[in-house]
Protein backbone atom coordinates (compact mmCIF):
# COMPACT_ATOMS: atom_id res chain seq x y z
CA UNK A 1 15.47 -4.41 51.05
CA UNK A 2 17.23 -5.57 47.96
CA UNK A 3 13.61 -6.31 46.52
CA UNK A 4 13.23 -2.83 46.86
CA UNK A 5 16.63 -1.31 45.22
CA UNK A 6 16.26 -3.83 41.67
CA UNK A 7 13.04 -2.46 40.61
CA UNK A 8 14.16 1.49 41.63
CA UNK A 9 17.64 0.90 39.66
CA UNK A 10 15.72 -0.79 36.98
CA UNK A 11 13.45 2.19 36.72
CA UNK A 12 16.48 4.90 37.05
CA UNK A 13 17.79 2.76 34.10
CA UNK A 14 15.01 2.78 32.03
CA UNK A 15 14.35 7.10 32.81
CA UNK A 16 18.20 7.43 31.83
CA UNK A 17 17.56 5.85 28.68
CA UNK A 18 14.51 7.34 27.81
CA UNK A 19 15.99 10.72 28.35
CA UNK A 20 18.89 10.44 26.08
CA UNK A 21 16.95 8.61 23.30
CA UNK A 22 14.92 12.26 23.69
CA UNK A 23 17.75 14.28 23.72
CA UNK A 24 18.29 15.86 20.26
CA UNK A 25 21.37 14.99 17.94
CA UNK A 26 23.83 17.51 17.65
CA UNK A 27 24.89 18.64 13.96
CA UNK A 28 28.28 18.91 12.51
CA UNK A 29 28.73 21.67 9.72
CA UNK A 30 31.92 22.22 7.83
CA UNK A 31 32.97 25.84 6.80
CA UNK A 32 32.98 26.40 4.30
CA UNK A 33 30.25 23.75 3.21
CA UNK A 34 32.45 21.57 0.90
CA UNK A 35 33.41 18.52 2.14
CA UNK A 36 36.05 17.75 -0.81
CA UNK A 37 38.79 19.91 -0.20
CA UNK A 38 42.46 20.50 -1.14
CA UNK A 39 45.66 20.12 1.24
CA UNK A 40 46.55 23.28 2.76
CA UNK A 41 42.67 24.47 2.48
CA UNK A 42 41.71 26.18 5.82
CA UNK A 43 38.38 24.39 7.40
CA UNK A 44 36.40 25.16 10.16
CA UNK A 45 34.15 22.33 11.98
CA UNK A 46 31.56 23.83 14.44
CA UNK A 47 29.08 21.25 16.43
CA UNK A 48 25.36 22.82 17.09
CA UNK A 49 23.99 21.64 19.89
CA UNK A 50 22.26 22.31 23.38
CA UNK A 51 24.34 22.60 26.28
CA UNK A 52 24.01 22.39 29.84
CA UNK A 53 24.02 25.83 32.14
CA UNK A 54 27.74 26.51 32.98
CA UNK A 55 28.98 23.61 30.42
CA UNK A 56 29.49 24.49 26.82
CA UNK A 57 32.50 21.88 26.51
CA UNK A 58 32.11 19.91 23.37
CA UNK A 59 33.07 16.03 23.00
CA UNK A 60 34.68 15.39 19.20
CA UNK A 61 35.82 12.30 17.74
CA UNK A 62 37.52 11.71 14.37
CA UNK A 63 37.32 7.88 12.67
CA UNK A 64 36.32 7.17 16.06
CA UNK A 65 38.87 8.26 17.64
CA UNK A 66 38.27 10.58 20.50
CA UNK A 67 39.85 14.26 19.86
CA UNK A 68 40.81 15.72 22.99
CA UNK A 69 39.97 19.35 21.79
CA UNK A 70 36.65 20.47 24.02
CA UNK A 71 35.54 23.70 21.99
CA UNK A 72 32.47 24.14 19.95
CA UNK A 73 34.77 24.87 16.62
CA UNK A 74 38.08 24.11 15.74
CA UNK A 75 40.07 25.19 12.36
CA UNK A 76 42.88 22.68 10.47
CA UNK A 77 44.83 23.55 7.73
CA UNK A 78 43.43 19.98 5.35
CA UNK A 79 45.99 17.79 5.24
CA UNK A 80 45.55 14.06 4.50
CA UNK A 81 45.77 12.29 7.31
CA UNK A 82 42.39 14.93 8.71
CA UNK A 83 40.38 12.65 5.98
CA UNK A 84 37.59 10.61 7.81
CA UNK A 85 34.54 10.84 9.65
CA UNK A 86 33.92 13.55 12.43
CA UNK A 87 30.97 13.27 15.05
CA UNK A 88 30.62 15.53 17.98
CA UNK A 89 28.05 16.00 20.94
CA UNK A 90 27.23 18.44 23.43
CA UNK A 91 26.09 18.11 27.52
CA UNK A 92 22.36 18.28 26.37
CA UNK A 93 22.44 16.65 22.76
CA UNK A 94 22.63 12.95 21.61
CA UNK A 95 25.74 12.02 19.15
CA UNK A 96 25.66 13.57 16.01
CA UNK A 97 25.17 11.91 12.18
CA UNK A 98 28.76 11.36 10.81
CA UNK A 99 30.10 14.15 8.43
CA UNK A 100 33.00 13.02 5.73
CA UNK A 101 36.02 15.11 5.24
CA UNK A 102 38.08 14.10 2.01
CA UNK A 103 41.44 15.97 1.71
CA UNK A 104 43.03 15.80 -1.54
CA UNK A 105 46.13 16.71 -3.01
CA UNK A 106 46.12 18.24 -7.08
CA UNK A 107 46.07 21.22 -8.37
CA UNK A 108 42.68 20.81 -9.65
CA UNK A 109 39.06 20.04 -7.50
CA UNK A 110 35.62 19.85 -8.42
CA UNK A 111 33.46 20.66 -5.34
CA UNK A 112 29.73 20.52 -4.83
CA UNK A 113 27.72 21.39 -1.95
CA UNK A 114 25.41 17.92 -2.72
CA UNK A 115 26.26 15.33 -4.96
CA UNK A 116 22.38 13.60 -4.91
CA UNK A 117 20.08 16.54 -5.10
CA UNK A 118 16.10 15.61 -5.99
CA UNK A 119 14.58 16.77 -9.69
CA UNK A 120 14.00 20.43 -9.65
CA UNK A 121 16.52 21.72 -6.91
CA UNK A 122 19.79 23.45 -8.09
CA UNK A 123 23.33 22.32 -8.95
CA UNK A 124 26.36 24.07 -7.80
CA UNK A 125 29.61 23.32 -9.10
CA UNK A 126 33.38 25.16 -8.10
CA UNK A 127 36.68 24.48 -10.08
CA UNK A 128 38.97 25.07 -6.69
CA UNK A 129 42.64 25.36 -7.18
CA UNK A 130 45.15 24.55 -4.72
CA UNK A 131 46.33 27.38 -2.55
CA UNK A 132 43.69 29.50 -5.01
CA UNK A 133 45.66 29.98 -7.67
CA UNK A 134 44.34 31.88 -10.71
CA UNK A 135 42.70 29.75 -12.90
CA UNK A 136 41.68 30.28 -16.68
CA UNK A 137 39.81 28.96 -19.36
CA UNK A 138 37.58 27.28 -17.32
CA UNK A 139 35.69 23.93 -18.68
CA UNK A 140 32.97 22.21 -17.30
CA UNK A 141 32.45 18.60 -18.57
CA UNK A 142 29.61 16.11 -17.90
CA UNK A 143 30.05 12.27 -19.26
CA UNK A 144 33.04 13.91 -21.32
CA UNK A 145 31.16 16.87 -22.69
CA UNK A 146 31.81 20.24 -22.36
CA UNK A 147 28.90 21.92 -20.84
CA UNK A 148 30.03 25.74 -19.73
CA UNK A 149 33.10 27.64 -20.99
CA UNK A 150 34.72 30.78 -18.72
CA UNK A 151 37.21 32.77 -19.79
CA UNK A 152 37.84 32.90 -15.68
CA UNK A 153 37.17 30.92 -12.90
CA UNK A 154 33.59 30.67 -11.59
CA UNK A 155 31.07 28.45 -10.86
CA UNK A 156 28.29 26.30 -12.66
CA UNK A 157 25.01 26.34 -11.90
CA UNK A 158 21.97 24.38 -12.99
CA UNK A 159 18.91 26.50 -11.53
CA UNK A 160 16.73 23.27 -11.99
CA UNK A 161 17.95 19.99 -12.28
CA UNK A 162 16.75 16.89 -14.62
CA UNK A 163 17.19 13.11 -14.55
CA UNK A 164 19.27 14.08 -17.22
CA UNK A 165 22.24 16.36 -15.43
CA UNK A 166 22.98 13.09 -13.25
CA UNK A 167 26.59 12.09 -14.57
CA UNK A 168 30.22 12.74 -13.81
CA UNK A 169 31.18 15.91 -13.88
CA UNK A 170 34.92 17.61 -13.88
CA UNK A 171 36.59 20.77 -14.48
CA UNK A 172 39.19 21.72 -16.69
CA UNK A 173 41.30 25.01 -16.68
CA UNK A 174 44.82 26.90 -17.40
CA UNK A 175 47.06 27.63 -14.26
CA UNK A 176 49.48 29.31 -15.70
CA UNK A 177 50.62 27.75 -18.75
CA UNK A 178 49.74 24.31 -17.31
CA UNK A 179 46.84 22.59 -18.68
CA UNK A 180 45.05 20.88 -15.84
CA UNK A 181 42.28 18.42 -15.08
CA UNK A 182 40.36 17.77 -11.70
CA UNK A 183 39.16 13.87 -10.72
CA UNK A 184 35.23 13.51 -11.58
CA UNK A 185 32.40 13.50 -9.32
CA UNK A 186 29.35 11.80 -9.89
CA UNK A 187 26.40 13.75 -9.06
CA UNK A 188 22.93 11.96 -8.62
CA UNK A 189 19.53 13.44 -9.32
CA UNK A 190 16.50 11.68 -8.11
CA UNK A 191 13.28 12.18 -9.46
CA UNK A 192 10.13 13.12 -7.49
CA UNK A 193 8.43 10.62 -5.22
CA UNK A 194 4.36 10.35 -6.34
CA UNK A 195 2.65 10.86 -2.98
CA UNK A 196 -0.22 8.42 -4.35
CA UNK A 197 1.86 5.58 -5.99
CA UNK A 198 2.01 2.56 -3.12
CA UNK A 199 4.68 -0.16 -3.31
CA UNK A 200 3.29 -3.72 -4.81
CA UNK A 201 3.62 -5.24 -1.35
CA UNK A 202 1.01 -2.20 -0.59
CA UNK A 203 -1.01 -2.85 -3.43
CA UNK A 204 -1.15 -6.94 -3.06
CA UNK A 205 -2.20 -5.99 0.59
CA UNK A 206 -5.06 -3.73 -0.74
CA UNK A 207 -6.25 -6.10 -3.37
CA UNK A 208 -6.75 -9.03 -0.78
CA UNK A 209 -8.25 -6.37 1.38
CA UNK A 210 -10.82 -5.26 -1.11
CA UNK A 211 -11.22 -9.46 -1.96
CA UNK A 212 -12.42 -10.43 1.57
CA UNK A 213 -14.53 -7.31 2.28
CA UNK A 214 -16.41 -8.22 -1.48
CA UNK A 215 -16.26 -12.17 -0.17
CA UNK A 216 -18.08 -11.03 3.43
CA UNK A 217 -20.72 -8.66 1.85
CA UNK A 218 -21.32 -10.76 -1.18
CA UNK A 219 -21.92 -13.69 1.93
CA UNK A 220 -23.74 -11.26 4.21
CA UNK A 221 -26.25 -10.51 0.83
CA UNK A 222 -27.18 -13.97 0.30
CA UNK A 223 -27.65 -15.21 3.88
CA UNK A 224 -30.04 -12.21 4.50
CA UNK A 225 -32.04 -13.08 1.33
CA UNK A 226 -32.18 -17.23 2.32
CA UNK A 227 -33.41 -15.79 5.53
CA UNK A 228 -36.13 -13.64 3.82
CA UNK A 229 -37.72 -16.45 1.68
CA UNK A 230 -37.58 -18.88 4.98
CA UNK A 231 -39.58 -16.37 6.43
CA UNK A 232 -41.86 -15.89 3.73
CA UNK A 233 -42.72 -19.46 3.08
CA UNK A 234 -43.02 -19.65 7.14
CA UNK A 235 -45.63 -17.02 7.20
CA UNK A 236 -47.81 -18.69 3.78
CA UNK A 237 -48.01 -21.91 5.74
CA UNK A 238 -48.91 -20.65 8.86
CA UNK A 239 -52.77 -21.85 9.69
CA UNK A 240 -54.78 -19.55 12.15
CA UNK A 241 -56.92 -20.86 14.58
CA UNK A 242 -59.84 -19.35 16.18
CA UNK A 243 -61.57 -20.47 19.87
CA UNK A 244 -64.87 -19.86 20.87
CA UNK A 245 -65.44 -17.38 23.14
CA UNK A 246 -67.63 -17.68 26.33
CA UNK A 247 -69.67 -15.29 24.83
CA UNK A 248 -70.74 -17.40 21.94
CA UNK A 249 -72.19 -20.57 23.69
C-alpha cells in the first residue's frame, strides 16, 4: 500500500509544480507610470493577472510584507514610509516581478517613465512640483548644462536618443519667488546589440571548431591518397597467370 501512495504523492508533487512554474506572472503597474513621486502625490497600484471563476481576490505584499488589502487596485496618498517594493499575484498567475515606489519629500522632482532606455527610443522628462504648484522658468540640465528653457512648466523630450543624452539630468524652476532645484537622475542609454557580433568565448569556440574539422579533412585527404598509390603499386606488380585449358592438349 504505502509503495503505492509515495510514487502517486510524488507525482501530484511534481504536476503541482509544473503547473505553477506554467502559470503566468502577474504584472504590477503604477498610475500614473512614475515611480519617483512626491509626498502627498495620489497613486494607484493595479495587479494584471488571470483569475480563477468566482475568485478575483488579489494577494499584495509590500517589502515583503503581506498587505492584507485583497482588491485588484488600491490608491495611497505617497507618503514615506509607502517607499519599497510591491509584488502582487492573482488565483491563476505566478508572483509578479518587483515594482519600486520612491516617495520623496521637496518641492522639486524630476520624473521619467525609464531611466535606461536603448539608442533610438525616446526620453521623457517632467519637472513635478509638490502638491502641483505652478512652476516657472523651467530649466532642464544634463551634467550641469542647461539643455531646454520654458517660460512654464512642461516636459522634455528627446524623440531619439544617443549614447550621448546618458547623464544626470535635473530640473530647475521658480515657485513663486523661490528659486528651486530637484535631486538628479541618471538616465542610461544603451546602444544597439549587433545581431552578428558573438562573444570571444563564442568565437574561441568557433575557431577550435573550424581547427579540428580542417585537422580531420586535411587527415581524411591524405589517408585516401596513401591508400590510392598502395593500390596502384598493388595492381603494377600483380603477375597474371594463365592455365591450359582441356581444350588445348
Amino acid at each position: 500500500m504505502w509503495q503505492l501512495l509515495l510514487p502517486t504523492a510524488l507525482l501530484l508533487l511534481v504536476s503541482a509544480g509544473t503547473q505553477a512554474a506554467d502559470l503566468p506572472k502577474a504584472v504590477v503597474l503604477l498610475d500614473p507610470q512614475w515611480d519617483r513621486v512626491l509626498q502627498d502625490d495620489t497613486v494607484t497600484l493595479k495587479c494584471q493577472g488571470d483569475y480563477a471563476l468566482g475568485d478575483s481576490s488579489t494577494k499584495w505584499w509590500h517589502n515583503g510584507s503581506f498587505i492584507s488589502n485583497q482588491a485588484s487596485s488600491f490608491t495611497i496618498e505617497a507618503k514615506v514610509e509607502d517607499s519599497g517594493e510591491y509584488k502582487c499575484q492573482t488565483g491563476l498567475s505566478a508572483l509578479s516581478d518587483p515594482v519600486h515606489l520612491e516617495v520623496h519629500v521637496d518641492w522639486l522632482l524630476l520624473q521619467a517613465p525609464q531611466r535606461v532606455v536603448k539608442e533610438g527610443e525616446p526620453i521623457w522628462l517632467r519637472c513635478h512640483s509638490w502638491k502641483n504648484r505652478p512652476v516657472h522658468k523651467v530649466q532642464y540640465f544634463q551634467n550641469g548644462r542647461g539643455q531646454m528653457f520654458y517660460h512654464w512648466n512642461s516636459y522634455f523630450n528627446i524623440s531619439k536618443a544617443t549614447l550621448e543624452h546618458s547623464g544626470s539630468y535635473f530640473c530647475r524652476g521658480l515657485i513663486g519667488n523661490k528659486n528651486e532645484s530637484s535631486k538628479a537622475v541618471d538616465i542610461t542609454v544603451k546602444g544597439l546589440e549587433n545581431p552578428l557580433f558573438f562573444p570571444p568565448w563564442h568565437q574561441i569556440a568557433l575557431c577550435l571548431l573550424l581547427g579540428l574539422l580542417f585537422a580531420v579533412d586535411t587527415g581524411l585527404y591524405f589517408s585516401v591518397q596513401r591508400d590510392l598509390r598502395s593500390s596502384k603499386k598493388d595492381c603494377r606488380g600483380a603477375k597474371v597467370t594463365w592455365s591450359q585449358g582441356s581444350q588445348d592438349k
